[in-house]
N, C-alpha and C. Protein backbone atom coordinates (compact mmCIF):
# COMPACT_ATOMS: atom_id res chain seq x y z
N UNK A 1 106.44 127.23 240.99
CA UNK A 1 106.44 127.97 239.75
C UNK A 1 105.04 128.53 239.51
N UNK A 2 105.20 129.38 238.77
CA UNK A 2 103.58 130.29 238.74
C UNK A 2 103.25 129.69 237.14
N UNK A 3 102.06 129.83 237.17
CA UNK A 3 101.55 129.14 235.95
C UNK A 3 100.47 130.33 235.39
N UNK A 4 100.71 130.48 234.18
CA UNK A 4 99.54 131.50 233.58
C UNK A 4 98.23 130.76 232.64
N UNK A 5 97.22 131.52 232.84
CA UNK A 5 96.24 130.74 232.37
C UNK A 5 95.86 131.52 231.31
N UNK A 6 95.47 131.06 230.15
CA UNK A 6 95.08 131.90 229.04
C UNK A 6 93.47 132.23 229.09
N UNK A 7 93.22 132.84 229.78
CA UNK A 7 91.36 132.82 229.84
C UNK A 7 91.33 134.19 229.19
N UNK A 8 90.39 134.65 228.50
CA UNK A 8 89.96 136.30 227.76
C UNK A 8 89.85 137.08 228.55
N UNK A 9 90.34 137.99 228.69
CA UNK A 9 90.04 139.55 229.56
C UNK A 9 88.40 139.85 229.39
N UNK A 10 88.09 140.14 230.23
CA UNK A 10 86.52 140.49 230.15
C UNK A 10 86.56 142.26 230.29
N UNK A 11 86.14 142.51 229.23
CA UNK A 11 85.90 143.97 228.91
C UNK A 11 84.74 144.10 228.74
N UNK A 12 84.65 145.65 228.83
CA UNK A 12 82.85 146.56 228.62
C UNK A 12 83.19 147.13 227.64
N UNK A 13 82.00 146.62 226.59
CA UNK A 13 82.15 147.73 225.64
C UNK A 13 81.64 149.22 225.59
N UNK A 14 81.33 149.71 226.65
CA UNK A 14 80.71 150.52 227.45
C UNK A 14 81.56 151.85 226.63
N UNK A 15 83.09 152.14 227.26
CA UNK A 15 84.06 152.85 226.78
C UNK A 15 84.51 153.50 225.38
N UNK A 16 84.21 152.35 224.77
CA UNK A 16 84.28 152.22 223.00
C UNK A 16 83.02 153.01 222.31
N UNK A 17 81.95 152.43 222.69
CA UNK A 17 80.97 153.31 222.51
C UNK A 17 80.74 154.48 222.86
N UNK A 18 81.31 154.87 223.64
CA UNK A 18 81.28 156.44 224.66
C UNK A 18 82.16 157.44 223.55
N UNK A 19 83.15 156.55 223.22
CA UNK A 19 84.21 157.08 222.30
C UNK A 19 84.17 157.33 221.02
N UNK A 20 83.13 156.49 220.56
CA UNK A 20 82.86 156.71 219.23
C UNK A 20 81.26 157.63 219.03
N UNK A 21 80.70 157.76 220.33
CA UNK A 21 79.57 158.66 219.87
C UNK A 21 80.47 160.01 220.42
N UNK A 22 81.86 160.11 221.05
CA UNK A 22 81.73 161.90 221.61
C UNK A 22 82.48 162.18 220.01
N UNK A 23 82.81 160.95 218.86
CA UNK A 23 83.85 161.62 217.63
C UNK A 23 82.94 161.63 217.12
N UNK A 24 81.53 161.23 216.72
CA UNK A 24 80.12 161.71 216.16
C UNK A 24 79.64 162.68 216.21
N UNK A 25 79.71 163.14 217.41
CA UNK A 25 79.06 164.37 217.81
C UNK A 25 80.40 165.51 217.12
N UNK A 26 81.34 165.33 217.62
CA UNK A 26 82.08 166.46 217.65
C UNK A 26 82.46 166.60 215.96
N UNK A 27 82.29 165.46 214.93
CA UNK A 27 82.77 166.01 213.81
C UNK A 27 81.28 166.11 213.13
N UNK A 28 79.86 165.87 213.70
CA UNK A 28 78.68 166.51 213.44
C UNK A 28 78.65 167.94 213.29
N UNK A 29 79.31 168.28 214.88
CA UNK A 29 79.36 169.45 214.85
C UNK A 29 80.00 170.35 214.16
N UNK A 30 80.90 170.09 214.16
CA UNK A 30 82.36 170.61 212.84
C UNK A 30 81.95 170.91 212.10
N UNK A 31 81.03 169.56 211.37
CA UNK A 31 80.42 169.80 209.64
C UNK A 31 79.32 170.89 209.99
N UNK A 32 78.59 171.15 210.60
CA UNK A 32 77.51 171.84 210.61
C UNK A 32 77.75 173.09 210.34
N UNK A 33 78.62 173.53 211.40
CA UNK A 33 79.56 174.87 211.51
C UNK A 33 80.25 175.16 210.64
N UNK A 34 81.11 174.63 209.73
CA UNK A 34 82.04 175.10 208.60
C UNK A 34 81.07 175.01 207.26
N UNK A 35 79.96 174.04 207.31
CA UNK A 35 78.98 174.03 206.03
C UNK A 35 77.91 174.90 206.39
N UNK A 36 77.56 176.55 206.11
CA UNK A 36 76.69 176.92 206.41
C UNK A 36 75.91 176.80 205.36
N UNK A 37 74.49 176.93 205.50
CA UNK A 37 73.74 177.22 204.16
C UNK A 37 73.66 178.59 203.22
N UNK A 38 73.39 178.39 202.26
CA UNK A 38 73.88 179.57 201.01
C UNK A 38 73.09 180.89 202.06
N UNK A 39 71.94 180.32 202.44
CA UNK A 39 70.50 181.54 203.04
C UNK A 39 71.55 182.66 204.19
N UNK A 40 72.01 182.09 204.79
CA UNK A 40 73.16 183.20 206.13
C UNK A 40 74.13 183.30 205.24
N UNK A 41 74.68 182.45 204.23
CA UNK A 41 76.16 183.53 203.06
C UNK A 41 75.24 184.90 202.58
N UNK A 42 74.09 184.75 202.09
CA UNK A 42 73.42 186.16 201.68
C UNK A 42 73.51 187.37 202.85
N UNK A 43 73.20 186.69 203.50
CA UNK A 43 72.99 187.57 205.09
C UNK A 43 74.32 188.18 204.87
N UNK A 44 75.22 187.30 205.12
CA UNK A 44 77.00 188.06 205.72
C UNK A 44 77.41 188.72 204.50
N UNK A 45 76.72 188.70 203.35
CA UNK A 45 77.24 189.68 202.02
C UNK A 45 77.06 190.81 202.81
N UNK A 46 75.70 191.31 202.80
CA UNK A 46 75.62 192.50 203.33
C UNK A 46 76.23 193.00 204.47
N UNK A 47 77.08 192.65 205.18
CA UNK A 47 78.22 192.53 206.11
C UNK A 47 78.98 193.22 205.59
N UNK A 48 79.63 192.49 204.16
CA UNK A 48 81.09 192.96 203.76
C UNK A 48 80.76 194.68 203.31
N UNK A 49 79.88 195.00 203.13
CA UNK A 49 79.94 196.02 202.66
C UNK A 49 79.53 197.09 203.88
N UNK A 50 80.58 197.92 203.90
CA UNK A 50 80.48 198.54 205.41
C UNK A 50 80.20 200.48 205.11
N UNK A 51 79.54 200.94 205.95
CA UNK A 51 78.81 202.03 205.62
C UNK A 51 79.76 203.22 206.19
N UNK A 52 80.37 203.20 207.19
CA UNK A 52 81.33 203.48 207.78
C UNK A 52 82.83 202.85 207.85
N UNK A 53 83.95 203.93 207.90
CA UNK A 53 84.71 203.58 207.28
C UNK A 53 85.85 202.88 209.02
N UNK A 54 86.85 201.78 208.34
CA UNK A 54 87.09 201.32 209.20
C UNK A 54 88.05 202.38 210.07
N UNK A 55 88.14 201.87 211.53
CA UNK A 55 89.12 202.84 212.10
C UNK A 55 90.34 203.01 211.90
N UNK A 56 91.35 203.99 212.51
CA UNK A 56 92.86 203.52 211.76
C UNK A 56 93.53 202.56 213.05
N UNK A 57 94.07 201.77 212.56
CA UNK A 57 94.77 200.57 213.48
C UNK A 57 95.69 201.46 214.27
N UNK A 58 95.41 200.21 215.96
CA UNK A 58 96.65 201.09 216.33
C UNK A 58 97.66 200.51 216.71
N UNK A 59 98.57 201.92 217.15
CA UNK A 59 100.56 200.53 217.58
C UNK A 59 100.08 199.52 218.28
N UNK A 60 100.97 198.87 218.76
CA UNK A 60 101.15 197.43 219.54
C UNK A 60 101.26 198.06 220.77
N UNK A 61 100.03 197.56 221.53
CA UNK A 61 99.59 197.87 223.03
C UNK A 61 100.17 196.69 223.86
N UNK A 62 101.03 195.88 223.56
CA UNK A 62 101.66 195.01 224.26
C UNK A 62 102.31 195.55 225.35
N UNK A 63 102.23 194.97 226.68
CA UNK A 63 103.02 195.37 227.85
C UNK A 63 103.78 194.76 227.99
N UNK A 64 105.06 195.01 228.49
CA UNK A 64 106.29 194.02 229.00
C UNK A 64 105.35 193.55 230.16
N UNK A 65 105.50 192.02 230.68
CA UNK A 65 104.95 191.65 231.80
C UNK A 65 103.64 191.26 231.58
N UNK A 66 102.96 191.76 230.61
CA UNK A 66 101.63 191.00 230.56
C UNK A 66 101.30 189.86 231.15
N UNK A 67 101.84 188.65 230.39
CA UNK A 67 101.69 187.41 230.80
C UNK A 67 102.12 187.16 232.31
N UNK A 68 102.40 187.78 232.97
CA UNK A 68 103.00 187.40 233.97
C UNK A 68 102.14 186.46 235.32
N UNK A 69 100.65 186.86 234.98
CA UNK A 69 99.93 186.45 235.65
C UNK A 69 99.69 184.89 234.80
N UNK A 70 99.62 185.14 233.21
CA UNK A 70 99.11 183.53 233.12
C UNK A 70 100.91 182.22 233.37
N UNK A 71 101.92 183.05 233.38
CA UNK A 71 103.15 182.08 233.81
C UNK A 71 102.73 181.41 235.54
N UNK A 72 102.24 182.64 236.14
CA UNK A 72 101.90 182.56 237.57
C UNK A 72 101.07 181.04 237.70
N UNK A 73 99.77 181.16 236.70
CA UNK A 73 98.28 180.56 236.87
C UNK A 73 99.14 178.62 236.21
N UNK A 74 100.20 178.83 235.51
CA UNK A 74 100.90 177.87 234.92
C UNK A 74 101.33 177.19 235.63
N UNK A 75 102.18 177.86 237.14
CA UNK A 75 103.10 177.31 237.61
C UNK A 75 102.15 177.28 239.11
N UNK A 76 101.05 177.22 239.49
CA UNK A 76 100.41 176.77 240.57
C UNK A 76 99.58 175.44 239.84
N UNK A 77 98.92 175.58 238.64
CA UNK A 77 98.36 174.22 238.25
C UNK A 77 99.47 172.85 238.16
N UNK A 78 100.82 173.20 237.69
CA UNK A 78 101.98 172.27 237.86
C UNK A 78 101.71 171.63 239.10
N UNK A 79 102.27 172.72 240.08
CA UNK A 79 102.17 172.14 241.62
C UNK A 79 100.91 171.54 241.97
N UNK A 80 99.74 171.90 241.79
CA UNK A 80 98.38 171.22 242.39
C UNK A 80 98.90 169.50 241.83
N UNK A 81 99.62 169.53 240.23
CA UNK A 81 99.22 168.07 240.20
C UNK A 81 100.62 167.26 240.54
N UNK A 82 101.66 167.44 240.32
CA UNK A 82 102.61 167.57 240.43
C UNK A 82 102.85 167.15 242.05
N UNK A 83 102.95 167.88 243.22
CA UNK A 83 102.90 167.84 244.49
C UNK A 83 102.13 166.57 245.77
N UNK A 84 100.81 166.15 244.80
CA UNK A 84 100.38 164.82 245.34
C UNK A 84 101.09 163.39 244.60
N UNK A 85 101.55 163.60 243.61
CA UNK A 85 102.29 162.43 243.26
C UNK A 85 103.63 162.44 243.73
N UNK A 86 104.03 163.48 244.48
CA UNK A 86 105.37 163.83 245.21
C UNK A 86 105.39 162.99 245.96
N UNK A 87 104.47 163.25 247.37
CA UNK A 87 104.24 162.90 248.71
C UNK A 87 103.20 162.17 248.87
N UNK A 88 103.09 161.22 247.88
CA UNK A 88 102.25 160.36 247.96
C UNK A 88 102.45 159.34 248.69
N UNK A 89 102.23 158.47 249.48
CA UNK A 89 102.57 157.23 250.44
C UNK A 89 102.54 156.19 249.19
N UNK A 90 103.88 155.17 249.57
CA UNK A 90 103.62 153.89 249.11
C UNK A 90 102.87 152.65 249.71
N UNK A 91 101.45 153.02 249.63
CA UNK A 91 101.16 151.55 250.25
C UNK A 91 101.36 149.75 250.38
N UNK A 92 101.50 149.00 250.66
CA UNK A 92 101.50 148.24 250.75
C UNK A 92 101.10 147.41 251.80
């Protein structure tokens, strides 16, 4: 009969930390970017007010087929990962 032993998993906290400084950084960054200071809102006023007048919009330049290349770029990244877990050997 097999017998289990209750001893603690030995982990790194290595991972955890890695994880909690890339959600530091990234919602640092967030805040920085969506809170600008009042000094560049002055700047982009003078933005809104435009000296020239806008162009007139035009129809929908959509092509039938456009995408056809990113369905293409879709369905070779499938296979790259897809295809080694196919024909992968079972070792033992």
């Amino acid at each position: 009969m097999i017998q289990l032993q209750n001893k603690p998993m030995k982990t790194s906290p290595i991972p955890a930390i890695v994880a909690i400084l890339f959600f530091i950084i990234v919602f640092a960054l967030a805040f920085v970017y969506f809170n600008q200071p009042a000094v560049s809102a002055q700047g982009a006023a003078g933005l809104a007010l435009q000296t020239t007048p806008t162009p007139p919009a035009e129809e929908d330049v959509s092509v039938i087929g456009s995408t056809d290349g990113i369905l293409i770029m879709g369905i070779v990244i499938v296979l790259i990962v897809t295809l080694p877990l196919l024909f992968r050997k079972k070792g033992k």
